[in-house]
N, C-alpha and C. Protein backbone atom coordinates (compact mmCIF):
# COMPACT_ATOMS: atom_id res chain seq x y z
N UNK A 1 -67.89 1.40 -4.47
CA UNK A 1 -66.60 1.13 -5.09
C UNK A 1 -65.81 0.21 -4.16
N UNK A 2 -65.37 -0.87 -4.58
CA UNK A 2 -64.65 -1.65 -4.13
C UNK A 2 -63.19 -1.30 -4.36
N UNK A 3 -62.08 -1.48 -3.43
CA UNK A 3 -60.60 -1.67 -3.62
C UNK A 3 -59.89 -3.12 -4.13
N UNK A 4 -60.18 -3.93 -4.36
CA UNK A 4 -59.25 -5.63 -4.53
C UNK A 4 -58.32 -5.40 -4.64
N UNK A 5 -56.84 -5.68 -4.04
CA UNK A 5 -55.55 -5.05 -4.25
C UNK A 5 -55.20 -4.29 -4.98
N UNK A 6 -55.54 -3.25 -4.40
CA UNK A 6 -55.51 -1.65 -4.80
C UNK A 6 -55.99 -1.62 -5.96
N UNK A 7 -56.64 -2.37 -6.70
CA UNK A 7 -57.40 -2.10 -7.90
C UNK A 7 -59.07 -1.36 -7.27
N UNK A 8 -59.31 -0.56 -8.23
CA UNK A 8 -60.76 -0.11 -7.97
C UNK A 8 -61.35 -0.64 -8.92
N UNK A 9 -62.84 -1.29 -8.51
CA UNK A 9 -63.56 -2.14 -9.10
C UNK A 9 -65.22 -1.75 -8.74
N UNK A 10 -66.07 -0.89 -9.83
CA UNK A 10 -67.00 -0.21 -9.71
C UNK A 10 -68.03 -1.65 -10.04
N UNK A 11 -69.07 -1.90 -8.88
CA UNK A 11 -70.39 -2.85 -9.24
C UNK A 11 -71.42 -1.79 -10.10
N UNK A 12 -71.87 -2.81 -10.70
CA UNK A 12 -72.82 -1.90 -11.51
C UNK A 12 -73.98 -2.73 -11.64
N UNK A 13 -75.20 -2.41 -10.50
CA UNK A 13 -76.59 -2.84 -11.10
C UNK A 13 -77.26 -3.08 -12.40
N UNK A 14 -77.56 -4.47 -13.08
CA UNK A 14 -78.60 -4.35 -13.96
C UNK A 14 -79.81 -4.78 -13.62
N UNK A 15 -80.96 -4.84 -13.44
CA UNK A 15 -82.27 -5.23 -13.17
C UNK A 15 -82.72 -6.16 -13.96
N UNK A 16 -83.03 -7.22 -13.12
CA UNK A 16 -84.17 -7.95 -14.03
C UNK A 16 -83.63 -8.36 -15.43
N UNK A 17 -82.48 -9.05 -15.83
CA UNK A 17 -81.77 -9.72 -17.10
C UNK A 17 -81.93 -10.96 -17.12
N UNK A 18 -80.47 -11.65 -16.69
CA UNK A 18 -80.14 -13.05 -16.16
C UNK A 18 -80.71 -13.79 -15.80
N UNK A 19 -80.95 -12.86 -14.67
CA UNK A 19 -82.04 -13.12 -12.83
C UNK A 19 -82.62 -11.52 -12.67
N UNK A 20 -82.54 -11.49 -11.53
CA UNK A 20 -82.92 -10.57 -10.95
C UNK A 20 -82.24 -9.88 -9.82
N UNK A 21 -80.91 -10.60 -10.18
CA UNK A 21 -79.40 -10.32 -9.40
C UNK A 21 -78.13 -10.02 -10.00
N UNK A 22 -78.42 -9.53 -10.88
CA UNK A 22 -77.22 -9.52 -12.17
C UNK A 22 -76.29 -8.35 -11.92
N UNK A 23 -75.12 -8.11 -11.54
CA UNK A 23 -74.21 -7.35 -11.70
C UNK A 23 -72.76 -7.22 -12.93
N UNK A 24 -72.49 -6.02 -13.16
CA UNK A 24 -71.35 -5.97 -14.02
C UNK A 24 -70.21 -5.12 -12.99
N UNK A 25 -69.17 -6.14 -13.23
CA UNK A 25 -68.25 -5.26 -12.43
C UNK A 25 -66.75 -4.85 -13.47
N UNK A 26 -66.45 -3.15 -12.86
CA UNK A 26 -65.78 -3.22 -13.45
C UNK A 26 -64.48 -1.82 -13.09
N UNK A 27 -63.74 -3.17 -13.62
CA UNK A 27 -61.94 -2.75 -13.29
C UNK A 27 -61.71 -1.41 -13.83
N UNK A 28 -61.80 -0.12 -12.81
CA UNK A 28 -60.86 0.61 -14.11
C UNK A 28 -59.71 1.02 -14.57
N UNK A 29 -58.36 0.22 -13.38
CA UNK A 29 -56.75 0.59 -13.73
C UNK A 29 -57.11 -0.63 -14.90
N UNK A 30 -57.19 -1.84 -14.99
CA UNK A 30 -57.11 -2.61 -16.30
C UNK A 30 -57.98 -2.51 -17.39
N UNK A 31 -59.07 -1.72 -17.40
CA UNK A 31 -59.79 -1.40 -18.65
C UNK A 31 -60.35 -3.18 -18.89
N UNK A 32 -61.24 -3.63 -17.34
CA UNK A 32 -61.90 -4.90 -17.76
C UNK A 32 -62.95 -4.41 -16.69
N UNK A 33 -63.71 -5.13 -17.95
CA UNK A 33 -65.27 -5.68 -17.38
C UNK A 33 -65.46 -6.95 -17.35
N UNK A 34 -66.15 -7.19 -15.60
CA UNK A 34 -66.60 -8.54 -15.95
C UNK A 34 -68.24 -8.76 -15.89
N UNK A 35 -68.35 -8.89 -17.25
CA UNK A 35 -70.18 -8.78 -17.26
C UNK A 35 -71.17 -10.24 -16.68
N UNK A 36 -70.33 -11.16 -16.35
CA UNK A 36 -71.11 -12.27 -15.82
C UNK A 36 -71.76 -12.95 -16.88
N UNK A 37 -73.25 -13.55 -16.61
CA UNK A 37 -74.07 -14.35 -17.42
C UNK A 37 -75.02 -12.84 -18.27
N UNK A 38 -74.27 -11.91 -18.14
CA UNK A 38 -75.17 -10.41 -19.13
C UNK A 38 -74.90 -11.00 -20.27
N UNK A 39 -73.57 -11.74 -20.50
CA UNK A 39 -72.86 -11.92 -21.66
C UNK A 39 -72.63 -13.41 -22.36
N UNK A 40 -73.02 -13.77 -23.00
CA UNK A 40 -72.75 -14.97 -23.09
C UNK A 40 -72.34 -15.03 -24.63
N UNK A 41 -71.16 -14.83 -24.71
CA UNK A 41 -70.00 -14.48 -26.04
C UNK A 41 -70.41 -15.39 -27.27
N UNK A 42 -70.85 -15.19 -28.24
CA UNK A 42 -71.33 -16.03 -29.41
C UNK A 42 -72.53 -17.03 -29.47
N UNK A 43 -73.22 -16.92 -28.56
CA UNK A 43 -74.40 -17.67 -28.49
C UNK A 43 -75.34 -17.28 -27.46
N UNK A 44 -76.64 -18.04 -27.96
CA UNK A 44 -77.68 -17.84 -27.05
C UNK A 44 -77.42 -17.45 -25.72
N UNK A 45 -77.72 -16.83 -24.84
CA UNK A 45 -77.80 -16.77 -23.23
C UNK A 45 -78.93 -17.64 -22.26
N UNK A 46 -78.56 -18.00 -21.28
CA UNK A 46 -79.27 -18.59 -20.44
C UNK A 46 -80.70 -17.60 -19.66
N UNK A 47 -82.00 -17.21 -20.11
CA UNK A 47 -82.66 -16.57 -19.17
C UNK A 47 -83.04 -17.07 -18.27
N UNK A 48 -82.99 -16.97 -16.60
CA UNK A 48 -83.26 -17.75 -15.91
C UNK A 48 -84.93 -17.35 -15.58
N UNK A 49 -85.99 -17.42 -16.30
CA UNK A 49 -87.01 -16.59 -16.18
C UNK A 49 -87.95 -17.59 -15.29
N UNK A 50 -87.43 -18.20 -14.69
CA UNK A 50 -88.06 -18.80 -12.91
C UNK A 50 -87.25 -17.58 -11.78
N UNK A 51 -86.30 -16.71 -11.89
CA UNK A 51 -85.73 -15.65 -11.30
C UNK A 51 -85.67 -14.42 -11.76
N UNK A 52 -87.01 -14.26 -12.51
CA UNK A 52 -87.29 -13.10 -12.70
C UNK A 52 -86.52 -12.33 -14.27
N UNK A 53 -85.58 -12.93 -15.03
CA UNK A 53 -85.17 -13.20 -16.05
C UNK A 53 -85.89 -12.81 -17.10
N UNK A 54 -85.71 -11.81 -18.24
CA UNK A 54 -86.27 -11.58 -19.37
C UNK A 54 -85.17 -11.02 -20.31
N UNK A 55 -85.99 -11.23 -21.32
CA UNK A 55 -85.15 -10.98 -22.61
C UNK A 55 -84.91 -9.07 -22.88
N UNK A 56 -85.99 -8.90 -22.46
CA UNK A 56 -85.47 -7.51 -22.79
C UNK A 56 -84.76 -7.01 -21.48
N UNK A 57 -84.50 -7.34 -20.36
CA UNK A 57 -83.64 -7.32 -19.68
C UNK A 57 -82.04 -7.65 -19.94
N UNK A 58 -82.20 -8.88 -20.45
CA UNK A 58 -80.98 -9.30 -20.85
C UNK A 58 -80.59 -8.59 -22.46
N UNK A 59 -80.97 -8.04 -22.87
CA UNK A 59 -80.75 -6.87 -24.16
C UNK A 59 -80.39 -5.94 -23.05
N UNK A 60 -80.77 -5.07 -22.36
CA UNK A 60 -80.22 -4.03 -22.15
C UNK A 60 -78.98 -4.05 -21.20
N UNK A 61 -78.88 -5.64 -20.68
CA UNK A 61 -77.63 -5.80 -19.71
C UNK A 61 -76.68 -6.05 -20.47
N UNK A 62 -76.53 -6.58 -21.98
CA UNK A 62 -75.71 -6.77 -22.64
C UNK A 62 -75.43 -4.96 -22.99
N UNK A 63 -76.57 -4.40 -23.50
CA UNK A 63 -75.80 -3.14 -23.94
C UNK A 63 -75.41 -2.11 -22.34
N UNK A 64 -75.88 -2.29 -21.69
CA UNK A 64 -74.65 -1.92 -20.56
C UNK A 64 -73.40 -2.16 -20.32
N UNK A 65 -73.10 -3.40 -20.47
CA UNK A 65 -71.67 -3.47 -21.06
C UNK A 65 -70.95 -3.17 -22.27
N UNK A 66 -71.76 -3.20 -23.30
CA UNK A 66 -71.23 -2.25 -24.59
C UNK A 66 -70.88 -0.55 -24.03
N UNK A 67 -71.77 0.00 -23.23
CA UNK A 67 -71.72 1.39 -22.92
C UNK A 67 -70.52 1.75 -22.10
N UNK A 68 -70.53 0.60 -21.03
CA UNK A 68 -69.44 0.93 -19.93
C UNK A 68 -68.54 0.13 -20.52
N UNK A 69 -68.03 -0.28 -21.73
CA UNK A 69 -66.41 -0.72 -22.07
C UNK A 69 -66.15 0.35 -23.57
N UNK A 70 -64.74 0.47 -23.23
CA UNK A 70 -64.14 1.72 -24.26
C UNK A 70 -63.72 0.23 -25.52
N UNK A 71 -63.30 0.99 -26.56
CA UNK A 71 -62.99 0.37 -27.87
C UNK A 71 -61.94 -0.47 -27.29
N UNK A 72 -61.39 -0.40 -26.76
CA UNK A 72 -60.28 -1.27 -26.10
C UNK A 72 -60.41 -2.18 -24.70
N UNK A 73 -61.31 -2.24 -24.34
CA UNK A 73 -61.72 -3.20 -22.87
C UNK A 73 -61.62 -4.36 -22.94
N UNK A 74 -60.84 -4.66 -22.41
CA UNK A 74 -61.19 -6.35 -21.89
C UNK A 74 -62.27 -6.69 -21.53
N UNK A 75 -63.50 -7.86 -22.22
CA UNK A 75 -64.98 -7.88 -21.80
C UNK A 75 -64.70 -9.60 -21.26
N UNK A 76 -64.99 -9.91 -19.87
CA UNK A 76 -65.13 -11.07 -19.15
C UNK A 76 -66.57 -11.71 -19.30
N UNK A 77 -67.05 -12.77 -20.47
CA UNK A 77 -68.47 -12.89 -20.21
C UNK A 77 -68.68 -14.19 -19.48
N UNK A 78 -70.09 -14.13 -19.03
CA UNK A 78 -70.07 -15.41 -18.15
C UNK A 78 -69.92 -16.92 -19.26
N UNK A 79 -69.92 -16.70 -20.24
CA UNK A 79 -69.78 -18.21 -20.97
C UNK A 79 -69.06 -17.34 -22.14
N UNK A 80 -68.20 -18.14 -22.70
CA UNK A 80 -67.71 -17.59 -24.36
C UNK A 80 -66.37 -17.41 -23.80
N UNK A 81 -65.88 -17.07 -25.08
CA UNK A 81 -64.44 -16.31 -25.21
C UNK A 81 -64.68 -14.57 -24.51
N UNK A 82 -63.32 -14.40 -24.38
CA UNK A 82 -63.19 -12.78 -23.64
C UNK A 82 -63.36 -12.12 -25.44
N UNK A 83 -64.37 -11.23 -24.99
CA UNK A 83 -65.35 -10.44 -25.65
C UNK A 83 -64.97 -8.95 -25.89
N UNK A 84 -65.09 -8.54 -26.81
CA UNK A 84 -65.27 -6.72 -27.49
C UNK A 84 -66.27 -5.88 -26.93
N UNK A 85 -65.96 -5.12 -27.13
CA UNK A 85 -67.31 -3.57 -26.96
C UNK A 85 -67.83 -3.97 -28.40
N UNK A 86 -67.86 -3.93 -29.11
CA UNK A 86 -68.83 -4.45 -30.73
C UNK A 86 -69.33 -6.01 -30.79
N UNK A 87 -68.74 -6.71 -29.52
CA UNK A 87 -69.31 -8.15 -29.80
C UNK A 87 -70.87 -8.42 -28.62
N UNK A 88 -70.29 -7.12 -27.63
CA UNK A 88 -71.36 -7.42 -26.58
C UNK A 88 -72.39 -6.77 -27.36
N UNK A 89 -71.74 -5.13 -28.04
CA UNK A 89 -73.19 -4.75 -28.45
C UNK A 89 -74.52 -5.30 -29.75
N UNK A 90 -73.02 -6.29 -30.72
CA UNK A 90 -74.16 -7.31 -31.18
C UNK A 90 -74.93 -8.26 -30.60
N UNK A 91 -74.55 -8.50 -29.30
CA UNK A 91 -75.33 -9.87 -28.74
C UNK A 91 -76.62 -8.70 -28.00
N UNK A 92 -76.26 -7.73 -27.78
CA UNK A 92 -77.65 -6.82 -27.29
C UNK A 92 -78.96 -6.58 -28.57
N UNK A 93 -78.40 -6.07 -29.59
CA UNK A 93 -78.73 -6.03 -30.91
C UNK A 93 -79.65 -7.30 -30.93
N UNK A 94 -78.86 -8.55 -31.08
CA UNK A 94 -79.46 -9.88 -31.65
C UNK A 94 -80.78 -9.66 -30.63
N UNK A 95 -80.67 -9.64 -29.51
CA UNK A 95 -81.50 -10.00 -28.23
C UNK A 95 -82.67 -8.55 -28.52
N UNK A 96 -82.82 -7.75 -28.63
CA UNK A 96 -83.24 -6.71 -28.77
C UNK A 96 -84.47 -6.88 -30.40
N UNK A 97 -83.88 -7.26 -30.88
CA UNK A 97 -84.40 -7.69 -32.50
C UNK A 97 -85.35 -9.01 -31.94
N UNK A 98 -84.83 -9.89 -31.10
CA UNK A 98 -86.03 -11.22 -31.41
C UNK A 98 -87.10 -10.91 -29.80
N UNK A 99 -86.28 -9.76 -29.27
CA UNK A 99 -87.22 -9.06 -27.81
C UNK A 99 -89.05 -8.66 -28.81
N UNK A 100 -88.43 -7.70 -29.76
CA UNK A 100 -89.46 -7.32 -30.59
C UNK A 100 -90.37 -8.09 -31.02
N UNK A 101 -89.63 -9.51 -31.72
CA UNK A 101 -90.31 -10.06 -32.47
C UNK A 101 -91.70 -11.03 -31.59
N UNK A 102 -90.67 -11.16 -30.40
CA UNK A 102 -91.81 -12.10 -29.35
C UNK A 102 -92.52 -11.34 -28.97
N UNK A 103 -92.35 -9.95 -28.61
CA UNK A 103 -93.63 -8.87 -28.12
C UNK A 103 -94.85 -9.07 -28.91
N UNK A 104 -94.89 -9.20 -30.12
CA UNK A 104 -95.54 -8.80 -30.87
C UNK A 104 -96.05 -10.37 -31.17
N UNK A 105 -95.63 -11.60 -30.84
CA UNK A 105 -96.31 -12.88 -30.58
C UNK A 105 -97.55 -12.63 -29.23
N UNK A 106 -96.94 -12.06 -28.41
CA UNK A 106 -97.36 -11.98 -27.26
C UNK A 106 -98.74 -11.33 -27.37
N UNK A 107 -98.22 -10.06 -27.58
CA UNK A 107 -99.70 -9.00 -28.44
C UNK A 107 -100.86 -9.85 -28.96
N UNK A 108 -100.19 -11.01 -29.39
CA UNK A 108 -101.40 -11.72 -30.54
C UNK A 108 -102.10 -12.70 -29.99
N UNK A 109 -101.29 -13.34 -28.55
CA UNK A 109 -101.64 -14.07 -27.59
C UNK A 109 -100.89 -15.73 -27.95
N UNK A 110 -100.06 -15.41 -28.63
CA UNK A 110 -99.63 -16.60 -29.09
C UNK A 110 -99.25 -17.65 -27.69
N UNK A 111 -99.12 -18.95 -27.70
CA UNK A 111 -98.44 -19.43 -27.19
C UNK A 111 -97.41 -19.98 -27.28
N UNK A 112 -96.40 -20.62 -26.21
CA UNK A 112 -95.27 -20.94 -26.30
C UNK A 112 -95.00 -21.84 -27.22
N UNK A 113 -95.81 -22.58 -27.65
CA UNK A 113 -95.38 -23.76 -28.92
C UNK A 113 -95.98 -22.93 -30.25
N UNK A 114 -96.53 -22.03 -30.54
CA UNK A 114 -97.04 -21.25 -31.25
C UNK A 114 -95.71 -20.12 -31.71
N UNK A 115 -95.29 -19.90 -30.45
CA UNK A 115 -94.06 -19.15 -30.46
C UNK A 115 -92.97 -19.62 -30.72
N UNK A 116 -93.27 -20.70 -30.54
CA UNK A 116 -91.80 -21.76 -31.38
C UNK A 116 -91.59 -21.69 -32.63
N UNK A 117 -92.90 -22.49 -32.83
CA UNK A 117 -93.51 -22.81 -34.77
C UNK A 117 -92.97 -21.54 -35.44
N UNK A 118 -93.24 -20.36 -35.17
CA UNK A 118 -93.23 -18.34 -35.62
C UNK A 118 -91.55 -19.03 -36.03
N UNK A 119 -91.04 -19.43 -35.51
CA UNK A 119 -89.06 -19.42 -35.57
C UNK A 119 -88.60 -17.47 -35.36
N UNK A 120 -89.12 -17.20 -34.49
CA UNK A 120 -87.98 -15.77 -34.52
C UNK A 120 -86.72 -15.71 -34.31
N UNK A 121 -85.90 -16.83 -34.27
CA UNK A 121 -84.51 -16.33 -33.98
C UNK A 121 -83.74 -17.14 -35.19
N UNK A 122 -84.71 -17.74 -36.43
CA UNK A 122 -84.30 -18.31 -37.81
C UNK A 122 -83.11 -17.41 -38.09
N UNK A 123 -82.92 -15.61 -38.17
CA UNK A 123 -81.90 -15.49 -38.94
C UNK A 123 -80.80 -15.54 -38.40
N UNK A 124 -81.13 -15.66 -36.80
CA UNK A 124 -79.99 -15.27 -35.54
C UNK A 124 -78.95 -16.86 -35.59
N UNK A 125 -79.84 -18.22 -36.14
CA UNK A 125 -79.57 -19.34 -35.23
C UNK A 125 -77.98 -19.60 -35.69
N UNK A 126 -77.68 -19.28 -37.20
CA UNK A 126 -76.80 -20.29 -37.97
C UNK A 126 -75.19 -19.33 -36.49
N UNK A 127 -75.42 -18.03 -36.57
CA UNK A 127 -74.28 -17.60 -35.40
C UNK A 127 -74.97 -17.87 -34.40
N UNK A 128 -75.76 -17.56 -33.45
CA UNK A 128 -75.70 -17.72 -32.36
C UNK A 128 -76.23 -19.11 -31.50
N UNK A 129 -77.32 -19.87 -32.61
CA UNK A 129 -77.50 -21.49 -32.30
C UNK A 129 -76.84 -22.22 -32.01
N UNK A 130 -75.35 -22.27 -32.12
CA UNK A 130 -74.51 -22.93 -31.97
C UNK A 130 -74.03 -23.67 -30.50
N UNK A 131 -74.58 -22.62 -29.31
CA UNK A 131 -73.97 -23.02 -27.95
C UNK A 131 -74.75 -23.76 -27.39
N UNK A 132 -75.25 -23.65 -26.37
CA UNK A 132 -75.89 -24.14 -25.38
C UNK A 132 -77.06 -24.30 -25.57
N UNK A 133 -77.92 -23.54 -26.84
CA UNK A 133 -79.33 -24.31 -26.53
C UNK A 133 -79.74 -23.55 -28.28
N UNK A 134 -80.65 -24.36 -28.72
CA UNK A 134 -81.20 -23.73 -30.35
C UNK A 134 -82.23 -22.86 -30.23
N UNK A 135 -82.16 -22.51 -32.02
CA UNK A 135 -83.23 -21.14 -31.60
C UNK A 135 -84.12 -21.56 -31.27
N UNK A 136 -84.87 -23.00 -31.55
CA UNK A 136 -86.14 -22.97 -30.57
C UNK A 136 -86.15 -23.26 -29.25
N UNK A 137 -85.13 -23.80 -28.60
CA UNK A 137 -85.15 -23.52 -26.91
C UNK A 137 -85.01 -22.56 -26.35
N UNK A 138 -83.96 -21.55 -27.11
CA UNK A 138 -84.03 -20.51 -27.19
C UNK A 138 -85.32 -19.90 -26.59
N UNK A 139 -85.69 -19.60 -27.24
CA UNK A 139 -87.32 -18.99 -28.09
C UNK A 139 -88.33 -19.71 -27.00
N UNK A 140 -88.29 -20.59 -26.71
CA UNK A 140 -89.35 -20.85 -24.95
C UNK A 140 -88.41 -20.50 -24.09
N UNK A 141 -87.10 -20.01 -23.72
CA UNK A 141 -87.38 -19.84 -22.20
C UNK A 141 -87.13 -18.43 -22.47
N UNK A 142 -86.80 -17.70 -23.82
CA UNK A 142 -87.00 -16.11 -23.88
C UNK A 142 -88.52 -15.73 -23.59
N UNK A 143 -89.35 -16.78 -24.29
CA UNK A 143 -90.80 -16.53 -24.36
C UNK A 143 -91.71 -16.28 -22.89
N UNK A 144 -91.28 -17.41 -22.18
CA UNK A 144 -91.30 -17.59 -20.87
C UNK A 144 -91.20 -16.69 -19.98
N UNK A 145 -89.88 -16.11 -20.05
CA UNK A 145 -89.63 -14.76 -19.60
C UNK A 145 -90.07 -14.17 -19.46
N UNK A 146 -90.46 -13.52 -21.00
CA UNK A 146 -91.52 -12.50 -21.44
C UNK A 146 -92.10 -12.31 -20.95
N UNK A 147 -93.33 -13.43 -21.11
CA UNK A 147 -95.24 -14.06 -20.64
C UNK A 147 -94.46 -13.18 -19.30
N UNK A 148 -93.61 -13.85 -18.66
CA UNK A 148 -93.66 -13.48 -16.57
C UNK A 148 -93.62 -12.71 -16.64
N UNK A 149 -93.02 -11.90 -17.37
CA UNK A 149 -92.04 -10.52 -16.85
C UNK A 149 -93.48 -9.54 -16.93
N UNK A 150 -94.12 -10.11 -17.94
CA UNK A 150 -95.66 -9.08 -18.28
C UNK A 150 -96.60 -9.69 -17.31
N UNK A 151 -96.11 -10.84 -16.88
CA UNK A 151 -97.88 -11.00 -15.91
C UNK A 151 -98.65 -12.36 -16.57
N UNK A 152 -98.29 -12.32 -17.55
CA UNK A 152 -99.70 -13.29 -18.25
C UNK A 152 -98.87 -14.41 -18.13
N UNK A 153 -99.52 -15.83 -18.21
CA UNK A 153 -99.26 -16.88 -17.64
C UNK A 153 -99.09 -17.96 -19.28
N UNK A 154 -98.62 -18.88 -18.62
CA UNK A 154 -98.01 -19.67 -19.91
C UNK A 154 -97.96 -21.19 -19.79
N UNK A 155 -98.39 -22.39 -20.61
CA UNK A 155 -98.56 -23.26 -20.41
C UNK A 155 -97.56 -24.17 -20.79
């Protein structure tokens, strides 16, 4: 537990999301969290899966911040507008739903342009395509992730 002028400010480990350095910190006289790059408010997220980065990591770092903010929290994400407890836990949701869908590419041995072609994040793109990267860029560096995070290698 940290003090910052006299505020107490609890770090909170997530493993293996973002990076492989991902913290949520959070205020509890102001009822804010600041979830970092866990969160990336209305669109795709950045996996950095050269740092250990995966998608189902980054699903459950988003719903860590759904868990640790009350109906009323101020949510700080690393990109987007300041965020809800119902907006983080849809962006966990979204991430969680196309986590599945690539497992099960993976299972089949698909590859990354194979995993493109599939489109798993078609129903996600028209909301969350919008930012920083589409569902199919998306969709290789989630894929990417993946392949590492399991071991198997990717071309």
């Amino acid at each position: 537990m940290l003090t910052p002028g006299g505020e107490s400010a609890r770090l909170v480990h997530v493993p293996d999301a973002h990076t492989d350095t991902d913290a949520i910190v959070v205020f509890e006289k102001q009822n804010a969290i600041h979830a970092g790059d866990l969160l990336f408010n209305g669109f795709y997220p950045v996996i950095d899966f050269s740092a250990k980065g995966w998608i189902g990591g980054q699903a459950a770092g988003a719903q860590k911040v759904a868990d640790l903010a009350k109906a009323d929290s101020i949510i700080i994400p690393g990109h987007g507008p300041l965020a809800t407890k119902s907006q983080a836990r849809a962006q966990a949701d979204m991430l969680n739903k196309i986590c599945e869908r690539l497992s099960k590419l993976m299972e089949k041995g698909s590859t990354v342009a194979e995993a493109i072609a599939a489109k798993p994040t078609a129903d996600f793109d028209d909301q969350w395509g919008k930012g920083m990267f589409s569902g199919d860029r998306f969709t290789e560096m989630a894929y990417k992730g993946l392949l590492r995070h399991y071991g198997k290698a990717f071309a």
